[in-house]
PDB file of N, CA and C in Angstrom:
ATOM      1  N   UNK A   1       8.043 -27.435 -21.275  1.00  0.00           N
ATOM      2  CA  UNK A   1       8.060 -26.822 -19.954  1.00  0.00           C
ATOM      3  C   UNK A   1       6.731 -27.108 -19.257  1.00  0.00           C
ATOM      4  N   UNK A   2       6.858 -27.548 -17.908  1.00  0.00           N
ATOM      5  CA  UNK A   2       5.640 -27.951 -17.268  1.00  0.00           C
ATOM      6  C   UNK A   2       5.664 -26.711 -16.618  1.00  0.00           C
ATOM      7  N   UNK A   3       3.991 -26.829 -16.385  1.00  0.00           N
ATOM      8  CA  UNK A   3       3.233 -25.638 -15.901  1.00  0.00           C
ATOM      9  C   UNK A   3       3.031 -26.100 -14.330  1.00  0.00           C
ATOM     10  N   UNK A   4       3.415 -25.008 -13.612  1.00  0.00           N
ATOM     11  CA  UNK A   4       3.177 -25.133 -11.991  1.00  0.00           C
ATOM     12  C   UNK A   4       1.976 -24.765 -11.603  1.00  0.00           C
ATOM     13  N   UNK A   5       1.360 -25.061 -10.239  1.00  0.00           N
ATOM     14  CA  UNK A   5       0.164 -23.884  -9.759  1.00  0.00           C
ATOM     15  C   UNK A   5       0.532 -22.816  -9.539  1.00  0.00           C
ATOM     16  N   UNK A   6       1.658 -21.996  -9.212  1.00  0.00           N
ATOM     17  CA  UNK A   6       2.267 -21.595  -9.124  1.00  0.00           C
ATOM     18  C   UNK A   6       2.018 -20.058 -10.312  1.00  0.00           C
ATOM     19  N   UNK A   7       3.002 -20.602 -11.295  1.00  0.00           N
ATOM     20  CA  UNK A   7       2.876 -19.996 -12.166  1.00  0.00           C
ATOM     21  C   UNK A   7       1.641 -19.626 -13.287  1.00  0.00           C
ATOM     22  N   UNK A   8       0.528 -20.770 -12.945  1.00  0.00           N
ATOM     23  CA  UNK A   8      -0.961 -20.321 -13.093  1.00  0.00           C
ATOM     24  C   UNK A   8      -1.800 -19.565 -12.527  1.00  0.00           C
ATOM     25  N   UNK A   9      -1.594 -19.417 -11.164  1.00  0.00           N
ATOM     26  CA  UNK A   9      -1.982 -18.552 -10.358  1.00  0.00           C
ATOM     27  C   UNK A   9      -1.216 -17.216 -10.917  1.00  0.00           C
ATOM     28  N   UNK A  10      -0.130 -16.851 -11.288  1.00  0.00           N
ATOM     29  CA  UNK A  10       0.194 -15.624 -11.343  1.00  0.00           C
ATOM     30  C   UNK A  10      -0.091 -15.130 -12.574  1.00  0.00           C
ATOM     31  N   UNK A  11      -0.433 -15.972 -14.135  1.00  0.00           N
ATOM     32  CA  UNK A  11      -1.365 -15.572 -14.972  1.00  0.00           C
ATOM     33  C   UNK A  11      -2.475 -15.436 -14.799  1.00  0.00           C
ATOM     34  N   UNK A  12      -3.066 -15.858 -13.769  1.00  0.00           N
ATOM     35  CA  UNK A  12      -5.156 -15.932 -13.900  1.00  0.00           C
ATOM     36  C   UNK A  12      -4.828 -14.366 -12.860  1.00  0.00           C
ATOM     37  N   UNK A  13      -3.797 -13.561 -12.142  1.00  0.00           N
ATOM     38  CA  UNK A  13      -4.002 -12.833 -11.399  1.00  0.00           C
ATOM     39  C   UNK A  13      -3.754 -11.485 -12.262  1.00  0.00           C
ATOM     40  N   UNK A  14      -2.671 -11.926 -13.050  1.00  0.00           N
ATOM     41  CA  UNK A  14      -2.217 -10.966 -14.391  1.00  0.00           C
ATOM     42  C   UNK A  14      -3.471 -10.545 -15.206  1.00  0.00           C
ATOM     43  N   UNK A  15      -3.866 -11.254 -15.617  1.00  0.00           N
ATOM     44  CA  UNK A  15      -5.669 -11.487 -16.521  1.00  0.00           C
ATOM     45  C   UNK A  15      -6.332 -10.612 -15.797  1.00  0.00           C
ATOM     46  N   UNK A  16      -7.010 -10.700 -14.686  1.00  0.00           N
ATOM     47  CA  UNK A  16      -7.655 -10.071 -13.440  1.00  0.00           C
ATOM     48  C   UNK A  16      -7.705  -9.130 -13.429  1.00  0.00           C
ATOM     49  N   UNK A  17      -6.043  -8.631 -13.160  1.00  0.00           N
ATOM     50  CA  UNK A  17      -5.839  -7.637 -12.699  1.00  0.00           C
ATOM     51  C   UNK A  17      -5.894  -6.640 -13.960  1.00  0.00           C
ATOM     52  N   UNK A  18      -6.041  -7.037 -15.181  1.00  0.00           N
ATOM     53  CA  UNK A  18      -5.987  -6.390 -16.744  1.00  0.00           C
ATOM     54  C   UNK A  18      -7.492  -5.850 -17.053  1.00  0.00           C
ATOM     55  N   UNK A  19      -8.584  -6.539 -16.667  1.00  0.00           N
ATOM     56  CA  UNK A  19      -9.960  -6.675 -16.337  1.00  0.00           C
ATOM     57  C   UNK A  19     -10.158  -5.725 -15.367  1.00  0.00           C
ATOM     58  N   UNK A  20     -10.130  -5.991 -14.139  1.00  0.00           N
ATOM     59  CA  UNK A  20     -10.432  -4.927 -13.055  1.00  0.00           C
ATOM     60  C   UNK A  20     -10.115  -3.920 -12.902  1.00  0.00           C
ATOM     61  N   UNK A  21      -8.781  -3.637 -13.428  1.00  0.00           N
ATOM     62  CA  UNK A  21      -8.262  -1.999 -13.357  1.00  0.00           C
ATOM     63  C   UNK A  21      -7.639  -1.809 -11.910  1.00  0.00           C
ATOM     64  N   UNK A  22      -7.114  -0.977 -11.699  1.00  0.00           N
ATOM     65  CA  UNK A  22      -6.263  -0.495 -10.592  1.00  0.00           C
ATOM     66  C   UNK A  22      -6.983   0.461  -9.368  1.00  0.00           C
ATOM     67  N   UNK A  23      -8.272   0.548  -9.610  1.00  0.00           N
ATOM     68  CA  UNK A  23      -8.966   1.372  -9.287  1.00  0.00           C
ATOM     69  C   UNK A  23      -8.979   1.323  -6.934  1.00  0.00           C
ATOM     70  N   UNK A  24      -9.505  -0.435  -6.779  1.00  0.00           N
ATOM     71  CA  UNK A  24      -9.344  -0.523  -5.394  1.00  0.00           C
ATOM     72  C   UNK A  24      -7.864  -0.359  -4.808  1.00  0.00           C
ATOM     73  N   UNK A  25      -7.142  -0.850  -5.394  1.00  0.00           N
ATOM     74  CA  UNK A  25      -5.377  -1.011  -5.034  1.00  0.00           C
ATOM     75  C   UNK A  25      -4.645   0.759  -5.316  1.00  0.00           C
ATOM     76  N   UNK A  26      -5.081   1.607  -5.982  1.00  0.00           N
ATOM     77  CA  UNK A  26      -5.066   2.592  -6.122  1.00  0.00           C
ATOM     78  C   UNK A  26      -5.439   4.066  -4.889  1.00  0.00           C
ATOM     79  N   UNK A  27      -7.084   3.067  -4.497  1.00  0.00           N
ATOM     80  CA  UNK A  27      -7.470   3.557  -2.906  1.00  0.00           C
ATOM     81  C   UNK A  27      -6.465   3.400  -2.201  1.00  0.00           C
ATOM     82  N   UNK A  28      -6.433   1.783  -1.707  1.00  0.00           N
ATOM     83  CA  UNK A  28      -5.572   1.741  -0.624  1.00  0.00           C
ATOM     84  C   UNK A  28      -4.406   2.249  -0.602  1.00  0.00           C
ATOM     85  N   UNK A  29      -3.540   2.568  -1.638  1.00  0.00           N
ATOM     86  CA  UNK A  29      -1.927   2.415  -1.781  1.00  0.00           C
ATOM     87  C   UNK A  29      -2.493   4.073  -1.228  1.00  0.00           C
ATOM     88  N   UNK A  30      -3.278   5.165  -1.776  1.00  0.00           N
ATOM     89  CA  UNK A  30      -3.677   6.599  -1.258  1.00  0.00           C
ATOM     90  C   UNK A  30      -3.927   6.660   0.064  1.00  0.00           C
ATOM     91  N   UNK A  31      -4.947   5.797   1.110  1.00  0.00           N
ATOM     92  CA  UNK A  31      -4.714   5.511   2.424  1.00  0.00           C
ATOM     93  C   UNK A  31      -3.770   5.621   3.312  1.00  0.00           C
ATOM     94  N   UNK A  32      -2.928   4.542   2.848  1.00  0.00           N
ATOM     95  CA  UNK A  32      -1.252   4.158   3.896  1.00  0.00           C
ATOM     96  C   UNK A  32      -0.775   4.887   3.437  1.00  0.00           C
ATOM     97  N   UNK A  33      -0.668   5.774   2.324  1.00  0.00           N
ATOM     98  CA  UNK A  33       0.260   7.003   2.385  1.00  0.00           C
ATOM     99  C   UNK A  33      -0.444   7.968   2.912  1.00  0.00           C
ATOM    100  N   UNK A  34      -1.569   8.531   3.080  1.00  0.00           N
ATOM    101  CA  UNK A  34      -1.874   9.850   4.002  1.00  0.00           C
ATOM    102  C   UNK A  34      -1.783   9.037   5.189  1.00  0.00           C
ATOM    103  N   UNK A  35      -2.446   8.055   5.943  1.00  0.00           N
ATOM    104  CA  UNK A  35      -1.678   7.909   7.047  1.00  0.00           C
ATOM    105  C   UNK A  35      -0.341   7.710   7.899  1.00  0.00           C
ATOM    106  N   UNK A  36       0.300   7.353   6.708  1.00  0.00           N
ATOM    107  CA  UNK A  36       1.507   7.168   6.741  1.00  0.00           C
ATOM    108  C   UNK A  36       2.356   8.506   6.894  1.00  0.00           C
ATOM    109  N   UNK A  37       1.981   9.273   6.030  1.00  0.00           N
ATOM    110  CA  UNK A  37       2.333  11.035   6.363  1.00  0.00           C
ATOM    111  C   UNK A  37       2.197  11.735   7.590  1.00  0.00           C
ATOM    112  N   UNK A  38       0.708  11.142   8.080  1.00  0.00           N
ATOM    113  CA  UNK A  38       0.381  11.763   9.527  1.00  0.00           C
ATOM    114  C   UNK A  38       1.102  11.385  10.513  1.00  0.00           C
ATOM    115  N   UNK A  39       1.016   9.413  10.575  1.00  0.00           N
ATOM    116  CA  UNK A  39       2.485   9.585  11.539  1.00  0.00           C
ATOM    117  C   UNK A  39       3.726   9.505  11.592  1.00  0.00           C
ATOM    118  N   UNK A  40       4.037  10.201  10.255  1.00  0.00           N
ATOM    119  CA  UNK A  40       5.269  10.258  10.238  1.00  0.00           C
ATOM    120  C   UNK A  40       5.360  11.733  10.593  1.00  0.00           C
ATOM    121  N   UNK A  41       4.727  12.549  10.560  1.00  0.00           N
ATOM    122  CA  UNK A  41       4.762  13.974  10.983  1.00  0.00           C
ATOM    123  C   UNK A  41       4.036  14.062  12.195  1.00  0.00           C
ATOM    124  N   UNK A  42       3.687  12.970  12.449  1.00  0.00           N
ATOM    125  CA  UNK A  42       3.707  12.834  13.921  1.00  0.00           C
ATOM    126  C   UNK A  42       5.092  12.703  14.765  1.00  0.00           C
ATOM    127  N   UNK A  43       5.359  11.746  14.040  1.00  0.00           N
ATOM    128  CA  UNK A  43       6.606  11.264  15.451  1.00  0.00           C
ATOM    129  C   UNK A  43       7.539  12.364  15.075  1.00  0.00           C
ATOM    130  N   UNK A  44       8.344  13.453  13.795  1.00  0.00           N
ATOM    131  CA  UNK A  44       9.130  14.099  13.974  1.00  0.00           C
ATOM    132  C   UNK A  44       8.822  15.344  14.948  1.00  0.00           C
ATOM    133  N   UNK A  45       7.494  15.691  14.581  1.00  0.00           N
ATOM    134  CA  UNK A  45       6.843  17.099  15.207  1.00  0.00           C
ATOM    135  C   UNK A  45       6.913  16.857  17.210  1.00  0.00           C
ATOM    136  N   UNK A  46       7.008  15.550  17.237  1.00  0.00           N
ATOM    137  CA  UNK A  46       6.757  15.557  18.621  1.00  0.00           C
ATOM    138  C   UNK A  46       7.670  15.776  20.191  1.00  0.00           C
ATOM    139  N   UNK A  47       9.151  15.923  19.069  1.00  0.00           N
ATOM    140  CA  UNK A  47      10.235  15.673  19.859  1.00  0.00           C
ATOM    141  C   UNK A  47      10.276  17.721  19.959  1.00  0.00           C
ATOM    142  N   UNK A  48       9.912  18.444  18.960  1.00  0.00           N
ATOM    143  CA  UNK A  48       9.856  19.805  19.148  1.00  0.00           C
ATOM    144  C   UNK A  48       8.504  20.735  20.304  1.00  0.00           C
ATOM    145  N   UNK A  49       8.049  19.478  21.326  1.00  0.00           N
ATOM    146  CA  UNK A  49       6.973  20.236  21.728  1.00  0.00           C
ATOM    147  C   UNK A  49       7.841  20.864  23.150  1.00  0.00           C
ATOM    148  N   UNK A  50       7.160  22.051  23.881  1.00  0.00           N
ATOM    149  CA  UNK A  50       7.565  22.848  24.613  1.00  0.00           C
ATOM    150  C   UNK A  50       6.986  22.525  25.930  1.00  0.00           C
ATOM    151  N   UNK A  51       8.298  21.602  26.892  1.00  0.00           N
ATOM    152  CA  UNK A  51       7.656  20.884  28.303  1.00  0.00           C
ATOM    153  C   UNK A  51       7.859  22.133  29.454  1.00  0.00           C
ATOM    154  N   UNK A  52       6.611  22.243  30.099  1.00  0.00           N
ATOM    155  CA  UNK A  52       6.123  23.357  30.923  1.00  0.00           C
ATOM    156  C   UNK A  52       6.972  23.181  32.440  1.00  0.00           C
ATOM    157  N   UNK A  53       7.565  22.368  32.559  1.00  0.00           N
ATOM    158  CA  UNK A  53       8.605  21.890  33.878  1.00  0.00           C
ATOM    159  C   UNK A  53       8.722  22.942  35.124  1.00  0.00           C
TER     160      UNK A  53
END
């Protein structure tokens, strides 16, 4: 079986990622979900506001 770049790239990232730990990707994935919460409780909360007409 020949080896692709391909499929070398996704072992040297496997390796890496075994080494480095989950620690930055762990931040971010915590980020886009609290922001992700805010506007999502944004856009439902917004259709309940009280127009002064």
């Amino acid at each position: 079986m020949d080896h692709t770049p391909v499929t070398d790239w996704i072992n040297e990232a496997a390796s890496a990622a075994e080494k480095q730990g989950s620690g930055d990707l762990l931040r971010v994935v915590l980020i886009v979900m609290f922001f992700g919460c805010i506007l999502t409780a944004w856009f439902l909360l917004r259709g309940y506001r009280q127009k002064d007409d």
